[in-house]
N, C-alpha and C. Protein backbone atom coordinates (compact mmCIF):
# COMPACT_ATOMS: atom_id res chain seq x y z
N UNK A 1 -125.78 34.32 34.94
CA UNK A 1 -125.26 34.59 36.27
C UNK A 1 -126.04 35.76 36.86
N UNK A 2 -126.55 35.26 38.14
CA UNK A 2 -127.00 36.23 38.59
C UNK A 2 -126.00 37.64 39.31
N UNK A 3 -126.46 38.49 39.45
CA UNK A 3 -125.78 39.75 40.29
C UNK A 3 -126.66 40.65 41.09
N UNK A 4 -125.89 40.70 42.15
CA UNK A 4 -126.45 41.37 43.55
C UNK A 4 -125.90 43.22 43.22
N UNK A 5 -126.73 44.18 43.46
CA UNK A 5 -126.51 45.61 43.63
C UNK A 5 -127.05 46.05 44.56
N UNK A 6 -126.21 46.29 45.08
CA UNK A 6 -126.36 46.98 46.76
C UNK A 6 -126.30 48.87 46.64
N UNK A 7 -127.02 49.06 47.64
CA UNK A 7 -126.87 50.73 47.95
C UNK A 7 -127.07 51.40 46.88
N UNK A 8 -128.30 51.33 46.49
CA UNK A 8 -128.60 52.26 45.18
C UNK A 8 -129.38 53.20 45.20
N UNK A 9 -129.56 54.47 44.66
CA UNK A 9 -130.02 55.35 44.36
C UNK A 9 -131.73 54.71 44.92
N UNK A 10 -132.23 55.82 45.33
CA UNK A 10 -133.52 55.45 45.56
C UNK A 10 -134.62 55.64 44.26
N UNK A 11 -133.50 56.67 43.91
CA UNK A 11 -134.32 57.23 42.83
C UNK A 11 -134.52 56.64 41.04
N UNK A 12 -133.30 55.60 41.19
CA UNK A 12 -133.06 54.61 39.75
C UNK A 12 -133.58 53.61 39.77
N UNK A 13 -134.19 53.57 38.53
CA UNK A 13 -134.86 52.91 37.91
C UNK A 13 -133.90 51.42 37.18
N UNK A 14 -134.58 50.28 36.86
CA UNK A 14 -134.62 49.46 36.43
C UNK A 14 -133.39 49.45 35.21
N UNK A 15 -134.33 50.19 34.00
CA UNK A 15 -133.34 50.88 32.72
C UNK A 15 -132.07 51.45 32.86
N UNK A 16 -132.23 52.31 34.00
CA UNK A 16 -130.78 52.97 34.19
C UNK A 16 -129.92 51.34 34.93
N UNK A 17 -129.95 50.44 35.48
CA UNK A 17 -129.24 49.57 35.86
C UNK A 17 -129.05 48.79 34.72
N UNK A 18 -130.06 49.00 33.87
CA UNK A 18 -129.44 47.83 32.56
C UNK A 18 -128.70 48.45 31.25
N UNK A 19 -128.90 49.45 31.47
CA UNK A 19 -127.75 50.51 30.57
C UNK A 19 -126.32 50.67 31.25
N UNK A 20 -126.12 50.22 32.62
CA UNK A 20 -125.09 50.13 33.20
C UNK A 20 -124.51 48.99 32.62
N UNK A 21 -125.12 47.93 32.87
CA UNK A 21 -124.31 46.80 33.13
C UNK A 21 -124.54 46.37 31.12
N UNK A 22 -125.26 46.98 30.47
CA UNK A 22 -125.24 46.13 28.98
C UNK A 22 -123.88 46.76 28.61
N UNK A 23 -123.02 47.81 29.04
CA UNK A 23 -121.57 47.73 28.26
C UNK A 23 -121.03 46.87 28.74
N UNK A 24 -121.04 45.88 29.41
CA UNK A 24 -120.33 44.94 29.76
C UNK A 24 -120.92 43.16 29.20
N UNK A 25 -122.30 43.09 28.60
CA UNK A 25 -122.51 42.47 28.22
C UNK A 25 -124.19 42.06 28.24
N UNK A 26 -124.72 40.75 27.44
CA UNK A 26 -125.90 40.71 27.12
C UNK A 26 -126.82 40.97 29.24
N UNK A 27 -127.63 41.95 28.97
CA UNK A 27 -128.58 42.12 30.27
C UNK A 27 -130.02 40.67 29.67
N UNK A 28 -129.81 39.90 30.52
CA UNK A 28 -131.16 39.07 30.37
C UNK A 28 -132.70 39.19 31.24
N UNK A 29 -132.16 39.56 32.58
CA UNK A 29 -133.23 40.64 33.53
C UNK A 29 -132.44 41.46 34.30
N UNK A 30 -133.54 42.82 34.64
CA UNK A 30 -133.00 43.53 35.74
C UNK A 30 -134.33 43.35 36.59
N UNK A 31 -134.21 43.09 37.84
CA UNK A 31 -135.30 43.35 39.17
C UNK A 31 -134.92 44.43 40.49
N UNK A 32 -135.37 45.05 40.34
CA UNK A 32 -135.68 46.21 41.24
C UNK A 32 -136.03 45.25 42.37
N UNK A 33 -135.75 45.67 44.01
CA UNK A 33 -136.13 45.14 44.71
C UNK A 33 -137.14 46.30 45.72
N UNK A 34 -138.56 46.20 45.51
CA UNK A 34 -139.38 47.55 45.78
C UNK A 34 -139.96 47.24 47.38
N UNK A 35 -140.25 47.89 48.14
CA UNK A 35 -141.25 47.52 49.33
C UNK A 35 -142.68 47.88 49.19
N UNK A 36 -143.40 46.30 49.52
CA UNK A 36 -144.58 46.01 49.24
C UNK A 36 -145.48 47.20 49.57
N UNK A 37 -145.10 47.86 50.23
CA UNK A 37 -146.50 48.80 51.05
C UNK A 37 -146.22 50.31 50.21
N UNK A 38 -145.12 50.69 49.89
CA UNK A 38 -144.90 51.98 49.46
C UNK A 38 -144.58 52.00 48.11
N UNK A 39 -144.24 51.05 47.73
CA UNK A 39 -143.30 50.87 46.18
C UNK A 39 -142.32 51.49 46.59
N UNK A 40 -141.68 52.30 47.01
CA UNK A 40 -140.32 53.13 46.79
C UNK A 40 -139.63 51.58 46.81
N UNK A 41 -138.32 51.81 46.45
CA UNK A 41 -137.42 50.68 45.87
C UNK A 41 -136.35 50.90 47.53
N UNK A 42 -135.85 49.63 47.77
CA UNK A 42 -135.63 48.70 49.24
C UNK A 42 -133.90 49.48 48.58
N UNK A 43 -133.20 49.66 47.94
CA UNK A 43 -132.03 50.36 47.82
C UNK A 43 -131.27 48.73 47.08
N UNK A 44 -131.76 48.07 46.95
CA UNK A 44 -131.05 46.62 46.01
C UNK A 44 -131.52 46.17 45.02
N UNK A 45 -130.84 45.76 44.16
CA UNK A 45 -131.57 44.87 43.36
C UNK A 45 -130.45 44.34 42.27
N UNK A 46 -131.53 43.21 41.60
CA UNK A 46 -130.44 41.80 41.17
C UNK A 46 -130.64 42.03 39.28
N UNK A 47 -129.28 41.92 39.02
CA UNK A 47 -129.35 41.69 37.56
C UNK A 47 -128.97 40.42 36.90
N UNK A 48 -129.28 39.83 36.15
CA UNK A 48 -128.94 38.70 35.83
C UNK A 48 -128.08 38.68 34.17
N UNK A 49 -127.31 38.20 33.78
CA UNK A 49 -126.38 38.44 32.76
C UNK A 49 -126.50 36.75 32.04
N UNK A 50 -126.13 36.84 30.58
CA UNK A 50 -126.68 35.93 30.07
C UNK A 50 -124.80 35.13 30.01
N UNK A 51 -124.06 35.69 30.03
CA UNK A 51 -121.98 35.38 30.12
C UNK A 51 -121.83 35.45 31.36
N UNK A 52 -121.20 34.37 32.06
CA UNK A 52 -120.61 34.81 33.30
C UNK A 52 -119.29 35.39 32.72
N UNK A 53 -118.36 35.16 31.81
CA UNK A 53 -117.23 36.19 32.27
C UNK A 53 -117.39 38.04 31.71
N UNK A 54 -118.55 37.91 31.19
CA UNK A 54 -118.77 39.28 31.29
C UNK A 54 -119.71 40.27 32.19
N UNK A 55 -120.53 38.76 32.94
CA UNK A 55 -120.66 39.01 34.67
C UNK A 55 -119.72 38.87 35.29
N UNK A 56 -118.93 39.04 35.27
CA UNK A 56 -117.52 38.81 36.70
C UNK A 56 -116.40 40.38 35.87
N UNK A 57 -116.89 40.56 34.30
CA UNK A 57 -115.87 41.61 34.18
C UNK A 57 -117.13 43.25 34.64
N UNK A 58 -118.31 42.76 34.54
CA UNK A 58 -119.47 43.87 35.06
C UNK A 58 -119.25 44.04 36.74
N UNK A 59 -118.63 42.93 37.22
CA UNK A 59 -118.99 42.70 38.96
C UNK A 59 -117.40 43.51 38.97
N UNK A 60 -116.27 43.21 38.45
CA UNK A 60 -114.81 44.23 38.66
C UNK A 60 -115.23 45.86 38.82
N UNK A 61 -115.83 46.05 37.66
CA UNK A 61 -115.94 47.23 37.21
C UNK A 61 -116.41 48.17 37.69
N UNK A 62 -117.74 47.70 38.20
CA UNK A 62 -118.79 48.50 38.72
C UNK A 62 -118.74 48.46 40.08
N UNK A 63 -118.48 46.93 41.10
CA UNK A 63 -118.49 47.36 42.33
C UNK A 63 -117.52 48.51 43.16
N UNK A 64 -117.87 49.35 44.45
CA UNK A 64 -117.15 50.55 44.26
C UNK A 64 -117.11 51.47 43.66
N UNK A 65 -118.21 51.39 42.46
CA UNK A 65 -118.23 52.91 42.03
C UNK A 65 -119.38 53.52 41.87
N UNK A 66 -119.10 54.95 41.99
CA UNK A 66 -120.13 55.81 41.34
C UNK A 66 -121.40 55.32 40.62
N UNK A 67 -122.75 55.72 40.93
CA UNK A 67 -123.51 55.20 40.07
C UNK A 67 -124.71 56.31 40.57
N UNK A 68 -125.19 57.12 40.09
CA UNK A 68 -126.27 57.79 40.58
C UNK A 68 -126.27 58.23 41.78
N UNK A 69 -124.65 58.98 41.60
CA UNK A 69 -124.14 59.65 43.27
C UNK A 69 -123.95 58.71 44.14
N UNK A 70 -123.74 57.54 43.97
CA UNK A 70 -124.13 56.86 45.47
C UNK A 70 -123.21 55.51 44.95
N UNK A 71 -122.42 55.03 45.97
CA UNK A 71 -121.20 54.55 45.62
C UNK A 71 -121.48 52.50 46.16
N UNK A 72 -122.04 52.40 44.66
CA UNK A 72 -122.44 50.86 44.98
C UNK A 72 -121.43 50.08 44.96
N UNK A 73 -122.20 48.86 45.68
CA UNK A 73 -121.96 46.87 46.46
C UNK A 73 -121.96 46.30 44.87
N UNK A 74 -121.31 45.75 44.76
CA UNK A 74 -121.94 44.88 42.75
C UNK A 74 -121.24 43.25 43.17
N UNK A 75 -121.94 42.06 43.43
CA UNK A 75 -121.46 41.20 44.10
C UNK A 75 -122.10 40.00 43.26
N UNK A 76 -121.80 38.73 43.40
CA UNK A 76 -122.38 37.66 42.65
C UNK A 76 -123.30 37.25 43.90
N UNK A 77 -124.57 37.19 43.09
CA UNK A 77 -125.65 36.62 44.20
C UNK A 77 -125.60 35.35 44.56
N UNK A 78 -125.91 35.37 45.85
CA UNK A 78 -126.11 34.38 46.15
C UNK A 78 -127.29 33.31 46.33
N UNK A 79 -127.35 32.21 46.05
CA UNK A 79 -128.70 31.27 46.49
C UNK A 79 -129.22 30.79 47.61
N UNK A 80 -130.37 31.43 47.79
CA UNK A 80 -131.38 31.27 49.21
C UNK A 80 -130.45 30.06 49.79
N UNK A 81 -130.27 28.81 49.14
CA UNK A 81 -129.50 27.30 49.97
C UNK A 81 -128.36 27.83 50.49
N UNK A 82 -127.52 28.70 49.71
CA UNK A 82 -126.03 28.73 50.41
C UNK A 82 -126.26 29.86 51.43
N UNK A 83 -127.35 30.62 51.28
CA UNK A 83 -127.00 31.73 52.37
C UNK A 83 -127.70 30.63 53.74
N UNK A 84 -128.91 30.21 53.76
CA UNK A 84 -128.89 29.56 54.68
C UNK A 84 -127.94 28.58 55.40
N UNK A 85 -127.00 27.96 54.70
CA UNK A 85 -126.07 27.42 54.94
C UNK A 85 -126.28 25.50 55.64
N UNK A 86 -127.46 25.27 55.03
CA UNK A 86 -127.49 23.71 55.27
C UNK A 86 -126.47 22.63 55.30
């Protein structure tokens, strides 16, 4: 299952998002979402979990809170098809 993280630290890294979310269960990727021209990181990015119900007990937990001062979005991503809405 994938997962959406919104409003993040500009300053966190990859590792620090997968040390978050591995107490809650196996991390299979984390992606930083960076901007092409500067690298600094776009403030999102998607983790993917190998359990959905220990993606949905990571998505309770974490959305709304604290995380590197800055009080993250933690949401189930969505797929390019459904956001377009065909």
């Amino acid at each position: 299952m994938t997962i959406y993280i919104g409003n993040i630290s500009y300053s966190m890294k990859e590792e620090d998002l997968q040390n978050a979310f591995e107490k809650f269960g196996v991390v299979t990727s984390v992606k930083m979402i960076l901007d092409r021209q500067t690298g600094r990181s776009k403030g999102f990015a998607f983790v993917e979990m190998e359990n959905e119900a220990e993606a949905a007990s990571a998505i309770e937990a974490l959305n709304n809170s604290q995380l590197d001062g800055r009080n993250i979005k933690v949401n189930a991503a969505h797929s390019k098809d459904t956001v377009q809405g065909d």
